[in-house]
N, C-alpha and C. Protein backbone atom coordinates (compact mmCIF):
# COMPACT_ATOMS: atom_id res chain seq x y z
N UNK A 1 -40.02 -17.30 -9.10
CA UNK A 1 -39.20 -16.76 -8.05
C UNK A 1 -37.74 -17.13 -8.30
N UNK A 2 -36.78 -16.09 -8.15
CA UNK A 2 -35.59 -16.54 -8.13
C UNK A 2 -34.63 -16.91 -6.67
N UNK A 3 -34.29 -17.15 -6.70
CA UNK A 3 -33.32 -17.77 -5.16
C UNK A 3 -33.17 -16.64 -4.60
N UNK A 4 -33.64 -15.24 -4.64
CA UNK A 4 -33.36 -14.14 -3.64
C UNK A 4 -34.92 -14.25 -3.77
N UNK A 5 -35.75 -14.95 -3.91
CA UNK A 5 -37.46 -14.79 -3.44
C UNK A 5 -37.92 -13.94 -4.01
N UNK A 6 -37.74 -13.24 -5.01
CA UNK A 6 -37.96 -12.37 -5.62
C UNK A 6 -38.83 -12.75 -7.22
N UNK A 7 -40.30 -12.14 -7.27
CA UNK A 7 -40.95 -12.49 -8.43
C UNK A 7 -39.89 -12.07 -9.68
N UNK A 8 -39.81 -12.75 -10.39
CA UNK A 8 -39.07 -12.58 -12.20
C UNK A 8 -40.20 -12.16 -12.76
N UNK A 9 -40.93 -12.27 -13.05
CA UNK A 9 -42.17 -12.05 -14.21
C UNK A 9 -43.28 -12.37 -13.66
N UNK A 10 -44.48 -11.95 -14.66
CA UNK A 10 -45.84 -12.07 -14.58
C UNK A 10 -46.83 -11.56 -13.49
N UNK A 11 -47.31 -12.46 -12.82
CA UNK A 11 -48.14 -12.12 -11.32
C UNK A 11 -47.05 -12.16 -10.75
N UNK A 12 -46.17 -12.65 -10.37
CA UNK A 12 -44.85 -12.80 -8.76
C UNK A 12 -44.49 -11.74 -9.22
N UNK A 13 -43.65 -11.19 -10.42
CA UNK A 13 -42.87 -9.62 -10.46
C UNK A 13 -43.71 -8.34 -10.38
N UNK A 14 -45.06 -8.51 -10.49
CA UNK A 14 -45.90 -7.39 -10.51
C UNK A 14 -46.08 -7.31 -9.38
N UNK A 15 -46.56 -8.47 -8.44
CA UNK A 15 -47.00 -7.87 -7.14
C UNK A 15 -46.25 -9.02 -6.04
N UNK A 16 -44.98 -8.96 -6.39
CA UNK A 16 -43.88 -9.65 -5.53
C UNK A 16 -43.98 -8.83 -4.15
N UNK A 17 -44.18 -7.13 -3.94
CA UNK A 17 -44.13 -7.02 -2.43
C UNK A 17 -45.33 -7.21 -1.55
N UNK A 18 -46.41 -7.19 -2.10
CA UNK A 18 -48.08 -7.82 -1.78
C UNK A 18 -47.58 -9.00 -0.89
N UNK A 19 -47.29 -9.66 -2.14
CA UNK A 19 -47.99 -11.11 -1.75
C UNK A 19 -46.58 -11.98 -0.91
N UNK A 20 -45.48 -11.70 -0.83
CA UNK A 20 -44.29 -12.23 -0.09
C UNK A 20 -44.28 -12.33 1.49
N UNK A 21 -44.87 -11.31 2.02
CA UNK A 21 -45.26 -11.24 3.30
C UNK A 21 -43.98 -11.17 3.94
N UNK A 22 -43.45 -11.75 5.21
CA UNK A 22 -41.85 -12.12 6.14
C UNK A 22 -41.85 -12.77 6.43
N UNK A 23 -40.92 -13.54 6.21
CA UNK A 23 -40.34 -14.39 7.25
C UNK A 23 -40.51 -14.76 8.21
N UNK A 24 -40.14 -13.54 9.09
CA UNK A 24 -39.93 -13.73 10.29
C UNK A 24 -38.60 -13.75 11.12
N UNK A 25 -38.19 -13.36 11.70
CA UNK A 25 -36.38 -13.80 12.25
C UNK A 25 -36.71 -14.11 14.09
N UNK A 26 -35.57 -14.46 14.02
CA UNK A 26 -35.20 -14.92 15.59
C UNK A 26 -33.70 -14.06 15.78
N UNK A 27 -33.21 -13.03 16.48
CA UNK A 27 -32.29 -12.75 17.18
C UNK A 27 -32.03 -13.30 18.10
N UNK A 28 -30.92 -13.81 18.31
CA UNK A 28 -30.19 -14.31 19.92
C UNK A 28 -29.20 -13.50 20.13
N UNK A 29 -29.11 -12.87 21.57
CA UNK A 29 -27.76 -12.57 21.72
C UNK A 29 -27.01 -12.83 22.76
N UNK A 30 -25.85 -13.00 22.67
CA UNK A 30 -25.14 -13.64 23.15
C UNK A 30 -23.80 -12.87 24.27
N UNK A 31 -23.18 -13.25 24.74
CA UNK A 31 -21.90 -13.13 25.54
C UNK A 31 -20.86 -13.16 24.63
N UNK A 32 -19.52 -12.78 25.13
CA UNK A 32 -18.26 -13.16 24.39
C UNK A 32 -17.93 -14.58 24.48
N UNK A 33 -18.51 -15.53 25.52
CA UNK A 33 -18.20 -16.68 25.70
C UNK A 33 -19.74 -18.00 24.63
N UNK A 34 -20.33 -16.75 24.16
CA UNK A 34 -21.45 -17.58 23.26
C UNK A 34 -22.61 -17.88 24.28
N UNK A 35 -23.15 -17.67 25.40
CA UNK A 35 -24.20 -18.40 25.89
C UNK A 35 -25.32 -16.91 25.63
N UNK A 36 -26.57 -17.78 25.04
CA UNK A 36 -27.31 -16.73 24.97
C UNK A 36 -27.81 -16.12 26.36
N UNK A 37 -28.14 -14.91 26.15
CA UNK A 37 -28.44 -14.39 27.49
C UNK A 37 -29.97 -13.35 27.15
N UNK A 38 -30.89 -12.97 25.65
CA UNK A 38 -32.07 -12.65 25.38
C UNK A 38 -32.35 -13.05 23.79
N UNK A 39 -33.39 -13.25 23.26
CA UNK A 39 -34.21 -14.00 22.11
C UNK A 39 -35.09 -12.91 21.89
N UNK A 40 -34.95 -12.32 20.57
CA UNK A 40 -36.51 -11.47 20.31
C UNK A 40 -36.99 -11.87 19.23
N UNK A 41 -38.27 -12.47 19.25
CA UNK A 41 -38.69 -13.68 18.02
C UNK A 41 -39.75 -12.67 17.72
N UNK A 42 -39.37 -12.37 16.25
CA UNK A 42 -40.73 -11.58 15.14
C UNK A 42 -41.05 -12.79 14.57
N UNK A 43 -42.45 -13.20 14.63
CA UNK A 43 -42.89 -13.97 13.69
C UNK A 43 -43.52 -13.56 12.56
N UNK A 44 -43.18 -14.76 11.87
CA UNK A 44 -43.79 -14.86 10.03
C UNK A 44 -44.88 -13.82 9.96
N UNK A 45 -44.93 -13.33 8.81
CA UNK A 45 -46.37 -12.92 8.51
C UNK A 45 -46.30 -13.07 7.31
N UNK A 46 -48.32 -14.03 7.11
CA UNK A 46 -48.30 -13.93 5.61
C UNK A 46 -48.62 -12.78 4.41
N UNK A 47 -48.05 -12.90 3.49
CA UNK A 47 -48.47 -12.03 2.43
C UNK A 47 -49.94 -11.89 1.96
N UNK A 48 -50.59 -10.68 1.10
CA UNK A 48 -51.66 -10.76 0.68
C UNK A 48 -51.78 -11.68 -0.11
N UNK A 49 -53.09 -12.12 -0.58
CA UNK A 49 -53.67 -13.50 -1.31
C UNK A 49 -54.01 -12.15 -2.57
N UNK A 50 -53.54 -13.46 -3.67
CA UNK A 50 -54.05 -12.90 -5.24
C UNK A 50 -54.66 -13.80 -5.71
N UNK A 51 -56.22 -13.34 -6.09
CA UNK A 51 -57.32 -13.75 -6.76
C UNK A 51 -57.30 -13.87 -8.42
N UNK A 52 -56.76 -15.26 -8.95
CA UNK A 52 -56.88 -14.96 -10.34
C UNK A 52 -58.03 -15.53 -11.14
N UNK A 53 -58.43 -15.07 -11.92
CA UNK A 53 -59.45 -15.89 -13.27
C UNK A 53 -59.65 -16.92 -13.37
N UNK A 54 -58.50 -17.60 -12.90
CA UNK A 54 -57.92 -19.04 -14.34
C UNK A 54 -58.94 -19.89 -13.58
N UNK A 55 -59.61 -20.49 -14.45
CA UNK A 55 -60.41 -21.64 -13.91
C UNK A 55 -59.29 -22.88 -14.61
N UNK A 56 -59.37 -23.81 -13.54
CA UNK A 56 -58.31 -24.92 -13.78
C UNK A 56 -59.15 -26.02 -14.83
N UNK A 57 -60.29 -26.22 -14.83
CA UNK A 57 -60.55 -27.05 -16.18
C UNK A 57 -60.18 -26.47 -17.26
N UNK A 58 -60.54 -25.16 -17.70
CA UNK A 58 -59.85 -24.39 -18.60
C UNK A 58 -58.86 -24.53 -19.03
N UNK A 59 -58.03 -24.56 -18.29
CA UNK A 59 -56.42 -24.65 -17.86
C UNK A 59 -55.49 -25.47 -18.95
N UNK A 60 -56.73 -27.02 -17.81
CA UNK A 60 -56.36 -28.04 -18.11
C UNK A 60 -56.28 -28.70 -19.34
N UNK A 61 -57.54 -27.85 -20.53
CA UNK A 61 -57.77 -28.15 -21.44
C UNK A 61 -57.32 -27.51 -22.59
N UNK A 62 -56.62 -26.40 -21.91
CA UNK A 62 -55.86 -25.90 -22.61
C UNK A 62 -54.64 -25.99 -23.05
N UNK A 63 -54.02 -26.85 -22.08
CA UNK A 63 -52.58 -27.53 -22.08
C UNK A 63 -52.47 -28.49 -22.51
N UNK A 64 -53.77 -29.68 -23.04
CA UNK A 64 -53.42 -30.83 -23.70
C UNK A 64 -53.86 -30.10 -25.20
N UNK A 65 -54.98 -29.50 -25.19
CA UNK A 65 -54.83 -28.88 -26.87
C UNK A 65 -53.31 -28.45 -26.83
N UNK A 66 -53.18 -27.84 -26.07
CA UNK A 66 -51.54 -27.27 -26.77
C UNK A 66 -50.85 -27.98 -27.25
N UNK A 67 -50.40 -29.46 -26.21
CA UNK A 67 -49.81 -30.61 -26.13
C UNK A 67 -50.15 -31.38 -27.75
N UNK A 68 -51.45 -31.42 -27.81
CA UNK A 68 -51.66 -31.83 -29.29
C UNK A 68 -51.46 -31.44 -30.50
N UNK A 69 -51.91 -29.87 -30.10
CA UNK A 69 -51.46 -29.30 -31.27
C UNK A 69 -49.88 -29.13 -31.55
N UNK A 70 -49.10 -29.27 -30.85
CA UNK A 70 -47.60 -29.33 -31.14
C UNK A 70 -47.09 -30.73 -31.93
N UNK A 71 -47.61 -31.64 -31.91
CA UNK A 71 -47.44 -32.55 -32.83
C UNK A 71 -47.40 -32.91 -34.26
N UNK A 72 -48.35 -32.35 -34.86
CA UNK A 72 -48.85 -31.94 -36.01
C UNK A 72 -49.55 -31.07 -36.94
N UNK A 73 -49.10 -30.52 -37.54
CA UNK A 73 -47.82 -30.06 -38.21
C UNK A 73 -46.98 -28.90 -36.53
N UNK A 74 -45.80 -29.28 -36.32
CA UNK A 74 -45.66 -28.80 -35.00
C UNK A 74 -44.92 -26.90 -35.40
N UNK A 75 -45.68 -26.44 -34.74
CA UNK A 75 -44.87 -24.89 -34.60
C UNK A 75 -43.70 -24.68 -34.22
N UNK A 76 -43.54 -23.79 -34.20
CA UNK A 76 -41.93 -23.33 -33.23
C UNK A 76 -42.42 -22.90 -32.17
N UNK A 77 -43.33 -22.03 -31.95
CA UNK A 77 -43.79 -21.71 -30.71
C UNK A 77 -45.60 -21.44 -31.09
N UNK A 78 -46.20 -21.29 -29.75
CA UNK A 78 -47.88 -21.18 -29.61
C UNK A 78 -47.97 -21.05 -28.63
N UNK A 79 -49.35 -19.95 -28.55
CA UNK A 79 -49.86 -19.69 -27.17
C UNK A 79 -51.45 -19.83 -27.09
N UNK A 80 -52.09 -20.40 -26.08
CA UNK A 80 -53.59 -19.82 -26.15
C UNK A 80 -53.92 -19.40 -25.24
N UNK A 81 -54.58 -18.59 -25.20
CA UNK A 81 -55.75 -17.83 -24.52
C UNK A 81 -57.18 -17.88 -24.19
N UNK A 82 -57.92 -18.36 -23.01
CA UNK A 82 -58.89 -18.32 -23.10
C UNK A 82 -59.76 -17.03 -22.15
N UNK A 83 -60.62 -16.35 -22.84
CA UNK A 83 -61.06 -14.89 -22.36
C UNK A 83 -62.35 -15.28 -22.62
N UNK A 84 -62.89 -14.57 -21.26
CA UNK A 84 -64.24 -13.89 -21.31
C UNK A 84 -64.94 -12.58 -21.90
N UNK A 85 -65.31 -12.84 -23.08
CA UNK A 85 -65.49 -11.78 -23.79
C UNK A 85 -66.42 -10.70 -23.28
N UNK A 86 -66.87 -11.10 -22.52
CA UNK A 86 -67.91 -10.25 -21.62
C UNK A 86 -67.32 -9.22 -20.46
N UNK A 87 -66.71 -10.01 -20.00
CA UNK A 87 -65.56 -9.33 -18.60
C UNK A 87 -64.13 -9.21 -19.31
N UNK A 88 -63.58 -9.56 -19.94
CA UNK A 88 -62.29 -9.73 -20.29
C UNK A 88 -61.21 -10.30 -19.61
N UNK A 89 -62.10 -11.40 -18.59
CA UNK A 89 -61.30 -11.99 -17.58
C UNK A 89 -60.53 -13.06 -17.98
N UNK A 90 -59.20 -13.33 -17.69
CA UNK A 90 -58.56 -14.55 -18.65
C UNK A 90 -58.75 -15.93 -17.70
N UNK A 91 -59.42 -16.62 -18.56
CA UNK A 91 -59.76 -18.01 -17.76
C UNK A 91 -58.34 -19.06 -18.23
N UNK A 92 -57.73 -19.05 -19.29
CA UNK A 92 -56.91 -20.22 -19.33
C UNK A 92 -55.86 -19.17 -19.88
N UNK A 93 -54.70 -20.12 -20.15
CA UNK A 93 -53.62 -19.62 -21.03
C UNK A 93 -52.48 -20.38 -20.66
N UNK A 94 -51.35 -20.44 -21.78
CA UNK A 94 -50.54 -21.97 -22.09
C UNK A 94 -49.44 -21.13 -23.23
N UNK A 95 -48.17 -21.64 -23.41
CA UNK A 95 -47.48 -21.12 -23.81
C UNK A 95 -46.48 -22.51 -24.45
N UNK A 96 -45.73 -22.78 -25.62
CA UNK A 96 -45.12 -23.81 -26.26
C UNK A 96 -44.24 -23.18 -26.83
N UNK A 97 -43.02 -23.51 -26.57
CA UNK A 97 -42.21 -24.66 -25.81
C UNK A 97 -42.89 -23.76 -24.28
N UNK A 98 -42.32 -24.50 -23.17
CA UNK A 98 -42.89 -24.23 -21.91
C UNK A 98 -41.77 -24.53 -21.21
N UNK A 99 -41.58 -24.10 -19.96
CA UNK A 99 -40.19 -24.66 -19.18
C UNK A 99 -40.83 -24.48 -17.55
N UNK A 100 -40.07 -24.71 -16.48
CA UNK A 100 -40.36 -25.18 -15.58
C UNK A 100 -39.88 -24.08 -14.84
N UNK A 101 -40.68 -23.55 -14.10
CA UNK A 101 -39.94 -22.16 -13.20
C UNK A 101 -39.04 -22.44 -12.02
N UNK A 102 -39.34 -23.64 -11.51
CA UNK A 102 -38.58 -24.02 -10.81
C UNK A 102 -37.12 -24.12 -11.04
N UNK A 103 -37.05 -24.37 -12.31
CA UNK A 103 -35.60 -24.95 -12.98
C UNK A 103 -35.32 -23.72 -13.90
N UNK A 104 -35.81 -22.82 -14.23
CA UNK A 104 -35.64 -21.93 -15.16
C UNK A 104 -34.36 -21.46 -15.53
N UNK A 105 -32.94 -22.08 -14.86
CA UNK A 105 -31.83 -21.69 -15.29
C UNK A 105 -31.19 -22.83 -16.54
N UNK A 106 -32.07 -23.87 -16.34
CA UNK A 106 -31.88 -24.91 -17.53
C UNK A 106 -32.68 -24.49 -18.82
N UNK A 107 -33.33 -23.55 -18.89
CA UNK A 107 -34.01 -23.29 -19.59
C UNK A 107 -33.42 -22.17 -20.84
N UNK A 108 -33.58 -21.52 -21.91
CA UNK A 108 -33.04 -20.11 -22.77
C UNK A 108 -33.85 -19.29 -21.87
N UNK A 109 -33.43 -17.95 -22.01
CA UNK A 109 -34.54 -17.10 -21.55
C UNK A 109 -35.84 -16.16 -22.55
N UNK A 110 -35.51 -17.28 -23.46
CA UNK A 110 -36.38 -16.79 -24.51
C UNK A 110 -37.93 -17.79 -24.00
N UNK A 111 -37.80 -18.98 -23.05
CA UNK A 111 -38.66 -19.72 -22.98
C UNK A 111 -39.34 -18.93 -21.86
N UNK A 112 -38.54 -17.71 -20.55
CA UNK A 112 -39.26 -17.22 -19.51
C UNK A 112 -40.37 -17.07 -20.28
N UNK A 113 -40.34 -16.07 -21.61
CA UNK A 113 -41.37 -14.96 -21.68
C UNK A 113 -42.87 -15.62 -21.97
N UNK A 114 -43.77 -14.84 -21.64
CA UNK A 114 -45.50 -15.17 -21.57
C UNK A 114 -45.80 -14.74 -22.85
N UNK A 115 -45.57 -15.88 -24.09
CA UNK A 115 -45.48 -14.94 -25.47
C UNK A 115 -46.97 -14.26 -25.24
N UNK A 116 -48.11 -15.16 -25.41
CA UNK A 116 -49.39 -14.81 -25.38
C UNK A 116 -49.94 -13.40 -24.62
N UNK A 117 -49.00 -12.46 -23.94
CA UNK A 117 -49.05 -11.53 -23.43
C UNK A 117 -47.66 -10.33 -23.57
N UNK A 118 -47.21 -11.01 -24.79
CA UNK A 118 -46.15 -10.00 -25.01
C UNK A 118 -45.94 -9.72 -26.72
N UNK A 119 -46.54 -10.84 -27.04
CA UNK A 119 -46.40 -10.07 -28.84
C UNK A 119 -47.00 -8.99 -29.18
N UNK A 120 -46.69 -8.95 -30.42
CA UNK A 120 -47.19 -7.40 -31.22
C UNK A 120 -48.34 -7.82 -32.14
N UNK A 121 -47.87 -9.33 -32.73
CA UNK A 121 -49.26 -10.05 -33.28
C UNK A 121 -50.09 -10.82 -33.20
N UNK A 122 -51.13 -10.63 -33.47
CA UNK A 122 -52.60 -11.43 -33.28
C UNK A 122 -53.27 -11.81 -34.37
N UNK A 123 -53.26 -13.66 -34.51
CA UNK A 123 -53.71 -13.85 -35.48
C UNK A 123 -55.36 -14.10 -34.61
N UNK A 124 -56.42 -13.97 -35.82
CA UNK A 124 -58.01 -14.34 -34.95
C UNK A 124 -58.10 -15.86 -35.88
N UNK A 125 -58.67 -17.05 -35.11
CA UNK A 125 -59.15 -18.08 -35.58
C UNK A 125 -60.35 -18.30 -35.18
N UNK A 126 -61.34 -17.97 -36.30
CA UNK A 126 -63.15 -18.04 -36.22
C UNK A 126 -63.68 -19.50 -36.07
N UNK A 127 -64.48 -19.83 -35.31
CA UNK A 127 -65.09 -20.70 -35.13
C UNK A 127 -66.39 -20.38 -35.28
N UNK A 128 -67.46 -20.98 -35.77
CA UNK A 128 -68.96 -21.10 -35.77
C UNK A 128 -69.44 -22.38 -35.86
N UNK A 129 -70.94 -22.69 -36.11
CA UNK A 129 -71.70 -23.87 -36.03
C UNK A 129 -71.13 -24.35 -37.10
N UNK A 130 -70.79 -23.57 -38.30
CA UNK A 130 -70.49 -24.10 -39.56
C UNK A 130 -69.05 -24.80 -39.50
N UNK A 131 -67.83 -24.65 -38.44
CA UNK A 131 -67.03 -24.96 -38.68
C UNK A 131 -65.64 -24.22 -39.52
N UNK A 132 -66.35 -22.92 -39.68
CA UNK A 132 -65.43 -21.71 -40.04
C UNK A 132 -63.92 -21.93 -39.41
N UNK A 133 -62.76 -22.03 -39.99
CA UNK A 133 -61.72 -21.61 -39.07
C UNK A 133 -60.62 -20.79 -40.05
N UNK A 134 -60.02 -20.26 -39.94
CA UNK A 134 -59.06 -19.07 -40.10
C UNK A 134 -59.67 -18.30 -40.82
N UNK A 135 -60.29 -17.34 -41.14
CA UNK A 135 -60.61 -16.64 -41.82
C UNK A 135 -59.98 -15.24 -42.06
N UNK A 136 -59.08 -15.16 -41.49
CA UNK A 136 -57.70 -14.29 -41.58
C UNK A 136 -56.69 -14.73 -42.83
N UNK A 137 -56.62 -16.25 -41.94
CA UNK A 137 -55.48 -16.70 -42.94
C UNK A 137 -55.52 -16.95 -44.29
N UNK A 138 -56.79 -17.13 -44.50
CA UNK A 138 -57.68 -17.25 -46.03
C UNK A 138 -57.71 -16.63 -46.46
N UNK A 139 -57.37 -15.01 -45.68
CA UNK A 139 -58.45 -14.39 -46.72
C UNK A 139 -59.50 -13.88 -47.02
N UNK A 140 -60.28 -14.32 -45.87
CA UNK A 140 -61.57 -14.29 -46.62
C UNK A 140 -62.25 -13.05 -45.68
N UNK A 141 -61.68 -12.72 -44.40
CA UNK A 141 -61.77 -11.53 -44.20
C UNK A 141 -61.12 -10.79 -43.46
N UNK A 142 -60.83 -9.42 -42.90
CA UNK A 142 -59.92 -8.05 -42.46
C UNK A 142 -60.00 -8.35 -41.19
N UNK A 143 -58.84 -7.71 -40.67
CA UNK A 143 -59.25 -7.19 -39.10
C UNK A 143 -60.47 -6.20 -39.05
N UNK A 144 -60.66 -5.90 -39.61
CA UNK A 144 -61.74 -4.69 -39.52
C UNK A 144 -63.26 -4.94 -39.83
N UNK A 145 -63.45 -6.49 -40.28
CA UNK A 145 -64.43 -6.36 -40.46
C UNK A 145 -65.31 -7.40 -39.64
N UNK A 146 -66.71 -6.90 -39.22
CA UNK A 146 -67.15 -7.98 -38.08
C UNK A 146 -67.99 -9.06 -38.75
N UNK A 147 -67.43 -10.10 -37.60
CA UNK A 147 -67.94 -11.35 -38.43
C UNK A 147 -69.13 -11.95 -37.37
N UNK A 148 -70.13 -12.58 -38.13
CA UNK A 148 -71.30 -12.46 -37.47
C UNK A 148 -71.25 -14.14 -37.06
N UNK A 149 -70.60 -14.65 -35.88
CA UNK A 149 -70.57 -16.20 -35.55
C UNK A 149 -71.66 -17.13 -35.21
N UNK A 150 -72.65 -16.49 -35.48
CA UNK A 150 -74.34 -17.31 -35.25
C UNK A 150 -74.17 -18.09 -34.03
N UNK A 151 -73.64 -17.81 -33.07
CA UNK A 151 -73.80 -17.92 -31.53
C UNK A 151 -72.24 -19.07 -31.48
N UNK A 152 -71.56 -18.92 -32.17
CA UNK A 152 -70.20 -19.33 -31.91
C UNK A 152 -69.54 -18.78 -31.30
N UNK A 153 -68.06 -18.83 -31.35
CA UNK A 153 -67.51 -17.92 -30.89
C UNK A 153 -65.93 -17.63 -31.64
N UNK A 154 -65.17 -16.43 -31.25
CA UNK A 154 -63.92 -15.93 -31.75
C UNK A 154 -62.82 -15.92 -30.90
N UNK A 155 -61.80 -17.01 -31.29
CA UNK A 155 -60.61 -17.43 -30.33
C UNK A 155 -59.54 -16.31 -30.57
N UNK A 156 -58.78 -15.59 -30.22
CA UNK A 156 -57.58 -15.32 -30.33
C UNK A 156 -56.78 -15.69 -30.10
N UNK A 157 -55.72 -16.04 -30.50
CA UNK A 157 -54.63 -17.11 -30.69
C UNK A 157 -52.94 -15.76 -30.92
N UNK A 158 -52.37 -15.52 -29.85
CA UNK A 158 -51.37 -14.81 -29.78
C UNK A 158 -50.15 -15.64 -30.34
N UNK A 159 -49.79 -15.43 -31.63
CA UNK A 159 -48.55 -15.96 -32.02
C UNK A 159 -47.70 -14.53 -32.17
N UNK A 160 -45.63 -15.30 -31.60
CA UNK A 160 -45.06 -14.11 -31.79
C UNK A 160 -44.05 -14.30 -33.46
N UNK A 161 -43.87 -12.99 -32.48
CA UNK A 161 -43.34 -12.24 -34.16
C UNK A 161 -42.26 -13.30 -34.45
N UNK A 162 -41.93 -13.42 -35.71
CA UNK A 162 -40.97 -14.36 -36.35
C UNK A 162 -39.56 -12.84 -36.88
């Protein structure tokens, strides 16, 4: 939100008039000499409620992998994603460097953006029982071709464009 209450991005800019609801005001009015003489009080009303995915263990565990993985060997930037491949519902997601929305004018505005939902590329990092991981980056196989994870599973990992 920016200081006019207004969503900037993501869920708040998409459905900033939903979910903002009013205020509320108080009119007084008054005499030329200032004493009020009637009050017409609209009260608050809240905004609609938005139902998201994110399960917060998810979340949570997604933000110290991040946290870790920025250490060594550290990126310039990373995002993860965690999806239900079944529903396509997004349960986690985390973004590095990260900044504080609250403060977001201390921030570049290269840090607002949700890379993980705005690049053009997608690297896939395979996981299985065996311990498979990049198999993109190796080499060893296409976007195009399906890989059979013997009840593992396939992370997507949104890095942006350089």
């Amino acid at each position: 939100m920016n200081i006019d209450d207004q969503g900037m991005a993501g869920l708040e800019y998409k459905y900033n008039e939903s979910v903002k609801g009013d205020s509320g005001r108080i009119v007084m009015m008054t005499d030329a000499r200032g004493r009020r003489f009637q009050t017409v009080r609209q009260a608050p009303a809240p905004g609609a409620n938005l139902i998201t995915t994110i399960d917060e263990n998810i979340q949570y565990i997604i933000e110290k992998e991040l946290q870790r993985e920025w250490r060594v060997p550290a990126p310039r930037e990373c995002s993860i994603v965690a999806m239900d491949p079944r529903s396509g519902e997004i349960l986690g997601m985390a973004n590095y460097p990260t900044f504080n929305p609250n403060e977001y004018t201390r921030y570049s505005p290269t840090n607002w953006i949700n890379r993980a939902l705005s690049t053009l590329r997608t690297r896939i990092d395979v996981q299985n029982c065996h311990g498979r991981r990049g198999a993109l980056e190796e080499k060893l196989t296409t976007p195009d071709e399906v890989i059979d994870c013997q009840m593992g599973s396939i992370i997507p990992i949104w890095a942006p464009d350089s």
